[in-house]
Protein backbone atom coordinates (compact mmCIF):
# COMPACT_ATOMS: atom_id res chain seq x y z
CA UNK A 1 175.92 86.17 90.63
CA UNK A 2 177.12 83.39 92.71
CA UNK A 3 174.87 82.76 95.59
CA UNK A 4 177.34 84.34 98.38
CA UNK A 5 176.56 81.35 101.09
CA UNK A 6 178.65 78.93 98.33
CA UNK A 7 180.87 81.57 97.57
CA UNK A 8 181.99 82.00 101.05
CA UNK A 9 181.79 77.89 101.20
CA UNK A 10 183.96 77.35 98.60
CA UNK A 11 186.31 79.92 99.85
CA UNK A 12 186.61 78.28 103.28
CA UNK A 13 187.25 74.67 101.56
CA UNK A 14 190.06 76.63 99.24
CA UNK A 15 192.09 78.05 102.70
CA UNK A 16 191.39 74.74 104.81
CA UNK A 17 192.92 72.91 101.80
CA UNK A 18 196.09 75.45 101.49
CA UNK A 19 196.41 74.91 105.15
CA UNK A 20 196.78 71.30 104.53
CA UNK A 21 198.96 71.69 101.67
CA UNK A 22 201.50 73.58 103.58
CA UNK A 23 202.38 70.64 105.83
CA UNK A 24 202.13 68.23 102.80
CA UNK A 25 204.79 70.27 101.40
CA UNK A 26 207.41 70.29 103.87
CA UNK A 27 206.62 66.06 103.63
CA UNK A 28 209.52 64.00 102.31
CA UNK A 29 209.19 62.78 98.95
CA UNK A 30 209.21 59.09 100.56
CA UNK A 31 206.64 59.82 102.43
CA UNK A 32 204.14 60.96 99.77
CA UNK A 33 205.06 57.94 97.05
CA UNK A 34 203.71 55.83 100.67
CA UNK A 35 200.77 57.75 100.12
CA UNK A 36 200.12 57.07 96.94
CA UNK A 37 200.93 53.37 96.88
CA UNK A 38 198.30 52.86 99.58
CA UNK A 39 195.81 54.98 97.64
CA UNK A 40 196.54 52.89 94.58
CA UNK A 41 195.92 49.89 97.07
CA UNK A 42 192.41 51.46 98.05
CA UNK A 43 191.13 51.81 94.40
CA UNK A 44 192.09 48.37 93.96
CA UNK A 45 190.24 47.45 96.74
CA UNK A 46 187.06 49.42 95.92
CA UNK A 47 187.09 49.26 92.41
CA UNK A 48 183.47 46.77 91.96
CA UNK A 49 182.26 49.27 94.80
CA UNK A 50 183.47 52.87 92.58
CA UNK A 51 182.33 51.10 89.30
CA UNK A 52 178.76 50.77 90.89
CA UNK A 53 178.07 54.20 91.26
CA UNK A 54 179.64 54.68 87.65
CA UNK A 55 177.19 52.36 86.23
CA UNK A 56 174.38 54.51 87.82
CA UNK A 57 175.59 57.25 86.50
CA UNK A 58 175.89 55.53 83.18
CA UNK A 59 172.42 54.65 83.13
CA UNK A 60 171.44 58.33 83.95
CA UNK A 61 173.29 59.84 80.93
CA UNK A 62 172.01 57.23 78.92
CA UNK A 63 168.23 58.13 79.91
CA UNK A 64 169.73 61.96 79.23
CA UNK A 65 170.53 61.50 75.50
CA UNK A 66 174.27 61.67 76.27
CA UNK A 67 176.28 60.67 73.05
CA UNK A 68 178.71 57.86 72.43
CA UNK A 69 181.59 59.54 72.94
CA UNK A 70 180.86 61.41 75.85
CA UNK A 71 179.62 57.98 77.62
CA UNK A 72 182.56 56.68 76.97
CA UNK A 73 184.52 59.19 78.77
CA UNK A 74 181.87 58.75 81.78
CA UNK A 75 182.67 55.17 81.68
CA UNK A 76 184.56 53.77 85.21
CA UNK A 77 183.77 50.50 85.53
CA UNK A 78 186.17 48.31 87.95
CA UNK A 79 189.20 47.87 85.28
CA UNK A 80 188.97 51.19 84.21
CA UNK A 81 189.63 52.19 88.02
CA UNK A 82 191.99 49.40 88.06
CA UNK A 83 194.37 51.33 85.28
CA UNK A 84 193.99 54.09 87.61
CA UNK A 85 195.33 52.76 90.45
CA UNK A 86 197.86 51.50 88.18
CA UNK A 87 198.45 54.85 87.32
CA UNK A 88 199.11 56.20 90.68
CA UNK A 89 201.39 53.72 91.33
CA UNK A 90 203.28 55.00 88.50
CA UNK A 91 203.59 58.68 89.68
CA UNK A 92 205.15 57.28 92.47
CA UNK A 93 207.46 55.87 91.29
CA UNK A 94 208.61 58.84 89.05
CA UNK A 95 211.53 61.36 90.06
CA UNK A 96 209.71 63.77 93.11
CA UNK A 97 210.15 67.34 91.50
CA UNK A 98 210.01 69.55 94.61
CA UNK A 99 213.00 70.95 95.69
CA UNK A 100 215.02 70.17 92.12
CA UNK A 101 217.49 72.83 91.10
CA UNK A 102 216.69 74.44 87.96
CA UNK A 103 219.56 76.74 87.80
CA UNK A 104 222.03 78.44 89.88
CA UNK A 105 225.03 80.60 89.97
CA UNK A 106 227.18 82.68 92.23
CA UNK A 107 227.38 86.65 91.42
CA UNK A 108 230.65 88.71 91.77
CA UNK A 109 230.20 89.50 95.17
CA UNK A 110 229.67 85.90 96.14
CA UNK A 111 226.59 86.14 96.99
CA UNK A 112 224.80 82.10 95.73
CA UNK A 113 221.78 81.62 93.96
CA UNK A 114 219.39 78.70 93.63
CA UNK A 115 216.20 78.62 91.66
CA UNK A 116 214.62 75.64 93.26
CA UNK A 117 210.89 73.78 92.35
CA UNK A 118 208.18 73.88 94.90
CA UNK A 119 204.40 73.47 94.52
CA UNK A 120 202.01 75.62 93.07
CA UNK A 121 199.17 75.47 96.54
CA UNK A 122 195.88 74.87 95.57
CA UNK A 123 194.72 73.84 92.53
CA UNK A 124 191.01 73.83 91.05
CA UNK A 125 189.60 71.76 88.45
CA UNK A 126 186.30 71.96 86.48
CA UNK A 127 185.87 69.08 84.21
CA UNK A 128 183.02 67.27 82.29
CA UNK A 129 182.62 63.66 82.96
CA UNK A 130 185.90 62.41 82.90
CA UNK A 131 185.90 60.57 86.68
CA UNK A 132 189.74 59.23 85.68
CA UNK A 133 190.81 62.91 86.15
CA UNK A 134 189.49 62.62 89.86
CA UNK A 135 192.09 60.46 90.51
CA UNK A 136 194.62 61.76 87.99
CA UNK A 137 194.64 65.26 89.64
CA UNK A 138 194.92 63.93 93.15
CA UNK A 139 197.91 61.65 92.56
CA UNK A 140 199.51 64.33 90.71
CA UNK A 141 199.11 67.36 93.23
CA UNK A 142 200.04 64.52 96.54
CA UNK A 143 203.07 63.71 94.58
CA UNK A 144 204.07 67.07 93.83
CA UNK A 145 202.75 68.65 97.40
CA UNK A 146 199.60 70.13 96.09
CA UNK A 147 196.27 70.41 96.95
CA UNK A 148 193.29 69.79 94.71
CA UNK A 149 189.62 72.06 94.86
CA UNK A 150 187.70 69.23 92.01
CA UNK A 151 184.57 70.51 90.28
CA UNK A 152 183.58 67.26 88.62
CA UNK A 153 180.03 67.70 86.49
CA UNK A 154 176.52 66.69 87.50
CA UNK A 155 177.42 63.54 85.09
CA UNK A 156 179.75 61.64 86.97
CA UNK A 157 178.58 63.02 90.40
CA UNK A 158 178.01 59.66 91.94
CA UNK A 159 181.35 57.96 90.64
CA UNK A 160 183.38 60.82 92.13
CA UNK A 161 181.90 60.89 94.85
CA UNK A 162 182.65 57.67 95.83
CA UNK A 163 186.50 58.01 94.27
CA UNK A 164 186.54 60.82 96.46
CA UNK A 165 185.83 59.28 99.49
CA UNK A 166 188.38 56.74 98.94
CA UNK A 167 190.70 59.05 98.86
CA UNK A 168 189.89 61.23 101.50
CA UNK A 169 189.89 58.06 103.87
CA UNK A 170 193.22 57.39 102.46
CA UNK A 171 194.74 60.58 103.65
CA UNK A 172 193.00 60.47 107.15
CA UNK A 173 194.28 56.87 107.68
CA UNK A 174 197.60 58.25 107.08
CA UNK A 175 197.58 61.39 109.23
CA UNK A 176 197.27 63.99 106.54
CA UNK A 177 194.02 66.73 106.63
CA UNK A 178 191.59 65.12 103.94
CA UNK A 179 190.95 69.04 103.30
CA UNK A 180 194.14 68.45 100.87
CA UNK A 181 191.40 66.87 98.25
CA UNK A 182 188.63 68.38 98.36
CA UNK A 183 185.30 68.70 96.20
CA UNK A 184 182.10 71.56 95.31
CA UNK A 185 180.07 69.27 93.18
CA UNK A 186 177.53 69.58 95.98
CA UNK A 187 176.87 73.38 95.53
CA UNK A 188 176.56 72.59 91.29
CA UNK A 189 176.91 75.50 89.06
CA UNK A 190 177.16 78.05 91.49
CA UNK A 191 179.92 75.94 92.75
CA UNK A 192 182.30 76.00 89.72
CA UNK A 193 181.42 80.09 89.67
CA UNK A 194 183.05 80.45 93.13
CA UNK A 195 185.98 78.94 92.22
CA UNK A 196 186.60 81.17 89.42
CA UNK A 197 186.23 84.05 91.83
CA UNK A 198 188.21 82.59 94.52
CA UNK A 199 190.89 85.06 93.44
CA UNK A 200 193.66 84.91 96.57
CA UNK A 201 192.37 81.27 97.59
CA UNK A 202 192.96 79.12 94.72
CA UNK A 203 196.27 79.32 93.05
CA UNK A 204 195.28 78.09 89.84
CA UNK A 205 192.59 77.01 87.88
CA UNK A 206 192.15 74.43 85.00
CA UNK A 207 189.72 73.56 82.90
CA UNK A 208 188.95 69.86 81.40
CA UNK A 209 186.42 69.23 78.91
CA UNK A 210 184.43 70.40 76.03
CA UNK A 211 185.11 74.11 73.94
CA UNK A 212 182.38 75.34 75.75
CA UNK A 213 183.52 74.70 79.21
CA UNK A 214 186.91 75.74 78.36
CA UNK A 215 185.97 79.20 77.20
CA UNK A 216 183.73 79.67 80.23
CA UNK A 217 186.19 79.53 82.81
CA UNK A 218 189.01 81.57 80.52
CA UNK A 219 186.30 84.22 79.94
CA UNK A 220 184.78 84.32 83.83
CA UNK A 221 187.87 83.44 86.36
CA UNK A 222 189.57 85.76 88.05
CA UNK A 223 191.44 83.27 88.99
CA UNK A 224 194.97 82.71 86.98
CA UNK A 225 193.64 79.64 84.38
CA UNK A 226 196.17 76.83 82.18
CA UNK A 227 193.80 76.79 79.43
CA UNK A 228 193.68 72.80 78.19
CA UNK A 229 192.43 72.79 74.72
CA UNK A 230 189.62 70.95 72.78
CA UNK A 231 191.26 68.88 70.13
CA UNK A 232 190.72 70.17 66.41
CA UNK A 233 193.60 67.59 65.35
CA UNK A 234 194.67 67.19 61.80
CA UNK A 235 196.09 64.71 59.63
CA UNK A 236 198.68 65.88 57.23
CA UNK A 237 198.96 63.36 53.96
CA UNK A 238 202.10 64.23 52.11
CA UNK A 239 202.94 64.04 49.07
CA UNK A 240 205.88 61.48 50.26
CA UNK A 241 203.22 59.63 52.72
CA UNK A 242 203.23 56.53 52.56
CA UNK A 243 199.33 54.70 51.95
CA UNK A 244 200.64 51.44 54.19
CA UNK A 245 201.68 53.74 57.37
CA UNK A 246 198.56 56.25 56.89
CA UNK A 247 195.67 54.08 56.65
CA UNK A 248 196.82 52.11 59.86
CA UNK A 249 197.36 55.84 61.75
CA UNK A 250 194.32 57.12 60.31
CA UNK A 251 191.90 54.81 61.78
CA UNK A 252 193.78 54.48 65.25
CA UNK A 253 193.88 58.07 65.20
CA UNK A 254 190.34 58.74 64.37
CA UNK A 255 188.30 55.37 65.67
CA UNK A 256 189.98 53.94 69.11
CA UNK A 257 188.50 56.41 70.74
CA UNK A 258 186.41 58.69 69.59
CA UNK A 259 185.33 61.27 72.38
CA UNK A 260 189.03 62.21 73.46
CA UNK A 261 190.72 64.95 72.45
CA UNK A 262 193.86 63.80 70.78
CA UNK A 263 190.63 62.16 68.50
CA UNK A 264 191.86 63.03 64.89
CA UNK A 265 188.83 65.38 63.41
CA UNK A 266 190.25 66.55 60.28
CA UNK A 267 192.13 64.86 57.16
CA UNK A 268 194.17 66.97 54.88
CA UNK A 269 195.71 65.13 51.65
CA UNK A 270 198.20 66.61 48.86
CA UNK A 271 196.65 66.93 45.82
CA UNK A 272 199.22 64.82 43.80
CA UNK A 273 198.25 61.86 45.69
CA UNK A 274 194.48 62.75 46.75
CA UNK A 275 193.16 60.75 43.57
CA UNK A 276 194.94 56.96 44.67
CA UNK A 277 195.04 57.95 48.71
CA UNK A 278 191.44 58.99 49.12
CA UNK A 279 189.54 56.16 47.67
CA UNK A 280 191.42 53.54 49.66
CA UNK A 281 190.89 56.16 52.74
CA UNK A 282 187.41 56.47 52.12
CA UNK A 283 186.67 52.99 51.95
CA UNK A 284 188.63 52.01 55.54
CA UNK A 285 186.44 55.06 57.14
CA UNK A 286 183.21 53.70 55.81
CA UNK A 287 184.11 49.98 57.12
CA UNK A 288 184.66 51.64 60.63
CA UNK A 289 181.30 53.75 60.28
CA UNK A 290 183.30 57.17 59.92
CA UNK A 291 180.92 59.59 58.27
CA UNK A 292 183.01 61.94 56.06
CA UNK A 293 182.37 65.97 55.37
CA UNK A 294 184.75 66.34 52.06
CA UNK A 295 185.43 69.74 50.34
CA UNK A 296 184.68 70.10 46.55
CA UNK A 297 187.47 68.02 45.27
CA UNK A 298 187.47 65.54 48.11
CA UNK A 299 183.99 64.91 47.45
CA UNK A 300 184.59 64.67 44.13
CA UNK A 301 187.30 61.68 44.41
CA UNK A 302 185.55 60.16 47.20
CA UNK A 303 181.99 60.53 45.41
CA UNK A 304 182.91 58.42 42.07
CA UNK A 305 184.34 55.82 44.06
CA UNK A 306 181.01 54.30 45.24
CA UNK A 307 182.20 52.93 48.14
CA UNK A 308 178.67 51.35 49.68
CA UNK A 309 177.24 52.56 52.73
CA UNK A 310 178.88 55.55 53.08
CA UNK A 311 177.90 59.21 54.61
CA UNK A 312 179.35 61.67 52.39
CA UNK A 313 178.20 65.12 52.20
CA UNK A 314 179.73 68.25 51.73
CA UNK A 315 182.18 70.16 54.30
CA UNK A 316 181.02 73.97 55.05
CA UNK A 317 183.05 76.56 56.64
CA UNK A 318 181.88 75.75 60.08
CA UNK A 319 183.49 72.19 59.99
CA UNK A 320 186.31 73.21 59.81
CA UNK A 321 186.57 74.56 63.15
CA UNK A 322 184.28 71.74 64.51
CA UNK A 323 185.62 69.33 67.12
CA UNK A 324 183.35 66.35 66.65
CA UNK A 325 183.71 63.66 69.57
CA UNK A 326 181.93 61.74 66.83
CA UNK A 327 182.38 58.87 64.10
CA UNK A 328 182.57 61.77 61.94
CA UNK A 329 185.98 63.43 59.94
CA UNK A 330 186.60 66.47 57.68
CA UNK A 331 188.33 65.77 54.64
CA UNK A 332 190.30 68.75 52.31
CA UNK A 333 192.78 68.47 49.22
CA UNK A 334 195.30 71.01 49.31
CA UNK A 335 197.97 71.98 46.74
CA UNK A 336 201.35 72.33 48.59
CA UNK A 337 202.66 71.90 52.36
CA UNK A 338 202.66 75.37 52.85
CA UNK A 339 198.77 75.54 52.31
CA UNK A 340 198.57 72.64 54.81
CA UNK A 341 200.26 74.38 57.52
CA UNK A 342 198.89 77.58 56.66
CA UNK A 343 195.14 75.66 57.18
CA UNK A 344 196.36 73.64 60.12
CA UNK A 345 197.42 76.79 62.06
CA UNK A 346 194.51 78.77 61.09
CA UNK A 347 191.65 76.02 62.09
CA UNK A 348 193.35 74.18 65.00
CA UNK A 349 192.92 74.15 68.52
CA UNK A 350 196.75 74.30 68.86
CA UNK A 351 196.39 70.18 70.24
CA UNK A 352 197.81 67.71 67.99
CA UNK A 353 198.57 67.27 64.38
CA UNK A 354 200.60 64.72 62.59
CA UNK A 355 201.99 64.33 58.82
CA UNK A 356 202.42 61.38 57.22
CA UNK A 357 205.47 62.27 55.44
CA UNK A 358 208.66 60.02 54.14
CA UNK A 359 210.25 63.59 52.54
CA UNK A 360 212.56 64.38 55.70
CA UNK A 361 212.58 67.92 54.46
CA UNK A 362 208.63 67.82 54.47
CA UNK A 363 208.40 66.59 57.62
CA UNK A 364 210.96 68.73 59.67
CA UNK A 365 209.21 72.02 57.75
CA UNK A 366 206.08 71.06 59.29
CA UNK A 367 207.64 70.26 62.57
CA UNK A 368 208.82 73.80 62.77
CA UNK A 369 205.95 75.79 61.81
CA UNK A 370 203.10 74.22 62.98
CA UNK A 371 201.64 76.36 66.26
CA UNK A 372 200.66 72.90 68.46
CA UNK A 373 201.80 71.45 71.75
CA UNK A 374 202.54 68.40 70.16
CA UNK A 375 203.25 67.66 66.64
CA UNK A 376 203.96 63.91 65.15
CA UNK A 377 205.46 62.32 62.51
CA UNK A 378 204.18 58.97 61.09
CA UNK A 379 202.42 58.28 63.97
CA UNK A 380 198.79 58.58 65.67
CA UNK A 381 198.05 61.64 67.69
CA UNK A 382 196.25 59.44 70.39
CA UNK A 383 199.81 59.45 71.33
CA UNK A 384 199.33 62.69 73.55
CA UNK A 385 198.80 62.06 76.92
CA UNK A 386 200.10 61.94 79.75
CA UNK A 387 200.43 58.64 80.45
CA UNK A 388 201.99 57.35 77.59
CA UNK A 389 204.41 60.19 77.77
CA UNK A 390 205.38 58.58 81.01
CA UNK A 391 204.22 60.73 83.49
CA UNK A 392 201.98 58.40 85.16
CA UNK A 393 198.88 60.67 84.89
CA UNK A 394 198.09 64.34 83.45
CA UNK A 395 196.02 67.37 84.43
CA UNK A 396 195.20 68.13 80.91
CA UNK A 397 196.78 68.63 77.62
CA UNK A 398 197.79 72.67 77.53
CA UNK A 399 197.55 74.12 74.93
CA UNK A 400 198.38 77.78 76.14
CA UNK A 401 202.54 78.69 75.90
CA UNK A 402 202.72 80.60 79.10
CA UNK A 403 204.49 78.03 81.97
CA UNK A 404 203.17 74.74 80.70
CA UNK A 405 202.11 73.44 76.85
CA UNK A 406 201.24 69.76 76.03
CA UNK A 407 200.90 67.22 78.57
CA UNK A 408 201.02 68.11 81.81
CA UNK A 409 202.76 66.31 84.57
CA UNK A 410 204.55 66.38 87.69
CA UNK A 411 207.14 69.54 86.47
CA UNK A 412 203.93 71.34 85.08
CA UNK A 413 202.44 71.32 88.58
CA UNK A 414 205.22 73.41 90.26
CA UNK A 415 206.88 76.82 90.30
CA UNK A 416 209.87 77.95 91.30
CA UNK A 417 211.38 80.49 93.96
CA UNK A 418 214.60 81.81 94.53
CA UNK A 419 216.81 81.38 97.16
CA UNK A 420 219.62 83.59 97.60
CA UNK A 421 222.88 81.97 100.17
CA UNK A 422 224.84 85.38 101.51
CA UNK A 423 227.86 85.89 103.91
CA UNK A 424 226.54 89.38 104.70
CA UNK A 425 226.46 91.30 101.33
CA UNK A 426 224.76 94.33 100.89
CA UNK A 427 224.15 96.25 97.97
CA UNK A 428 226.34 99.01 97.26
């Protein structure tokens, strides 16, 4: 049970901040990309000052045993906030969705409809870590006329709070309620429970971060949830792949950074080319310290290549499902494209997957019938996001189909309503 003193708290925080987002809303779009271009201007500013507390926080989680690729999510040193701010300039300059006609028509009786965009209200985020999604979320939800509730983990507590406080000073200095970003990391756990009962004051919820956390809030919240997804991703090797383009998009995909997750995890390769690809794959995983889990005939290939200083052991059923956030990749041979796909969709967190394909037919069949949010051809999954999708910044990859799947921007963060333009009809 939530203690009922945070409850109530966070309750309180969730109407002052829909309050607050009802005036935003009714802002010009002109106004709000102001906003943002003098928030950008405040990260700049206190960048060295926001990276401090990250590198206290950094030091913490090392002390803690955190792994590699969770520390390197943590990490927000002053160019790191820098891309941020970046960032936010971005969103503003990007099309402002509210008040966009979606559709319209005019009935028989003359009666004219308009289904228009507007925001969502409030918005609450639990996430692990990550202190770029403290400003990601806020520049998003200004832009679009939200306002943000932030549960941000006991990790990167001190970094947000100081991102937080920049941005909070930036809406006071501009007139608007700093209830409109808002934060319960102070109340901990029991904080993140309230907002998943704060059924009727938060609008939405999403969660950001590990399986774990994910499930949590789909399991406990009341509240209506976008589920983002952990990233099982696959690699599809085709018979038609081509060894020059999949090595590069291997490693990029699996190595740049390893605790995101559009991370590759797993490697699937046709078995009419596993006995030349693998070797060569192998070998270009073990230089970049990759350990490998292989099934029987992966191991196999891999095992009488003696490629030195290489961790090779064999896959069990549990891998497969495994998101790593580690150095670390699953390896299968499979007969056909159909078994890939039928493998991929059974084991995958509905993220990301990619084939390496130059067999047009091949590659459109997998296009088709694979059951992701984003699916890519000859090219790395760390392609998913947000930002390189060009929309400035992203709440989270969803990987749910109702109302948003994939990245999700500026049109993910709205709804619509319908406004009906009479002359004094009435229905018969």
């Amino acid at each position: 049970m939530t203690n009922p003193e945070v409850h109530t708290t966070v309750n309180a925080l969730a109407d002052a901040a829909a309050t607050a987002q009802s005036d935003l809303s009714h802002t010009t779009g002109e106004t709000r990309n102001d906003l943002l271009e003098a928030l950008a201007d405040a990260l700049d500013a206190q960048a060295d000052r926001i990276a401090e507390a990250n590198a206290a926080d950094m030091a913490q989680a090392r002390a803690d045993g955190m792994d590699e690729g969770k520390l390197d999510r943590l990490y927000f040193g002053a160019e790191r906030v820098r891309q941020s701010a970046q960032g936010v300039r971005h969103v503003a300059t990007l099309p402002d969705p509210l008040g966009e006609i979606v559709r319209g028509s005019t009935l028989p009786n003359g009666l004219r409809l308009q289904q228009i965009r507007v925001p969502i209200g409030v918005i609450g985020m639990i996430y692990e870590a990550r202190p770029n999604v403290t400003v990601d979320v806020a520049s998003l939800c200004l832009k679009s006329g939200n306002a943000a509730i932030l549960r941000g983990g006991h990790a990167a507590e001190r970094t947000n709070a100081a991102t937080l406080e920049v941005i909070r000073g930036t809406l006071a200095e501009h007139g608007l309620d700093p209830a409109l970003v808002a934060s319960v990391d102070a109340y901990g756990r029991d904080g993140a429970t309230a907002m998943m009962q704060a059924r009727g004051h938060i609008d939405v919820l999403v969660p950001r971060g590990g399986a774990g956390l994910i499930q949590s809030v789909v399991r406990n919240s009341t509240v209506p949830v976008i589920e983002t997804g952990a990233g099982n991703v696959h690699i599809y090797i085709d018979r038609s792949g081509d060894p020059e383009k999949a090595i590069p998009i291997l490693l990029n995909a699996k190595t740049q950074r390893v605790g995101v997750c559009n991370a590759a995890e797993k490697l699937l390769v046709h078995r009419d080319v596993a006995e030349g690809f693998l070797p060569v794959a192998a070998q270009a995983l073990a230089n970049a310290h990759v350990a490998i889990r292989a099934d029987e005939t992966a191991y196999r290939i891999i095992g009488q290549s003696h490629i030195l200083d290489l961790d090779l052991a064999h896959a069990d059923e549990q891998d497969w499902d495994t998101e790593y956030l580690a150095l670390k990749i699953g390896i299968k041979v499979v007969d056909s494209l159909d078994e890939a796909i039928a493998h991929i969709n059974a084991h995958s967190t509905g993220h990301t997957e990619s084939i390496i394909a130059e067999d047009y037919s091949a590659a459109e069949t997998f296009t088709q019938r694979i059951d992701s949010a984003v699916v890519m051809v000859n090219a790395s999954t760390r392609f998913t996001d947000g930002g390189v999708f060009g929309f400035g910044a992203e709440l989270g990859i969803s990987t749910q189909k109702m109302h948003a799947r994939g990245p999700m921007g500026l049109r993910e963060m709205t709804t619509t309503k319908w406004i009906g333009y009479g002359t004094g009809q009435v229905r018969a």
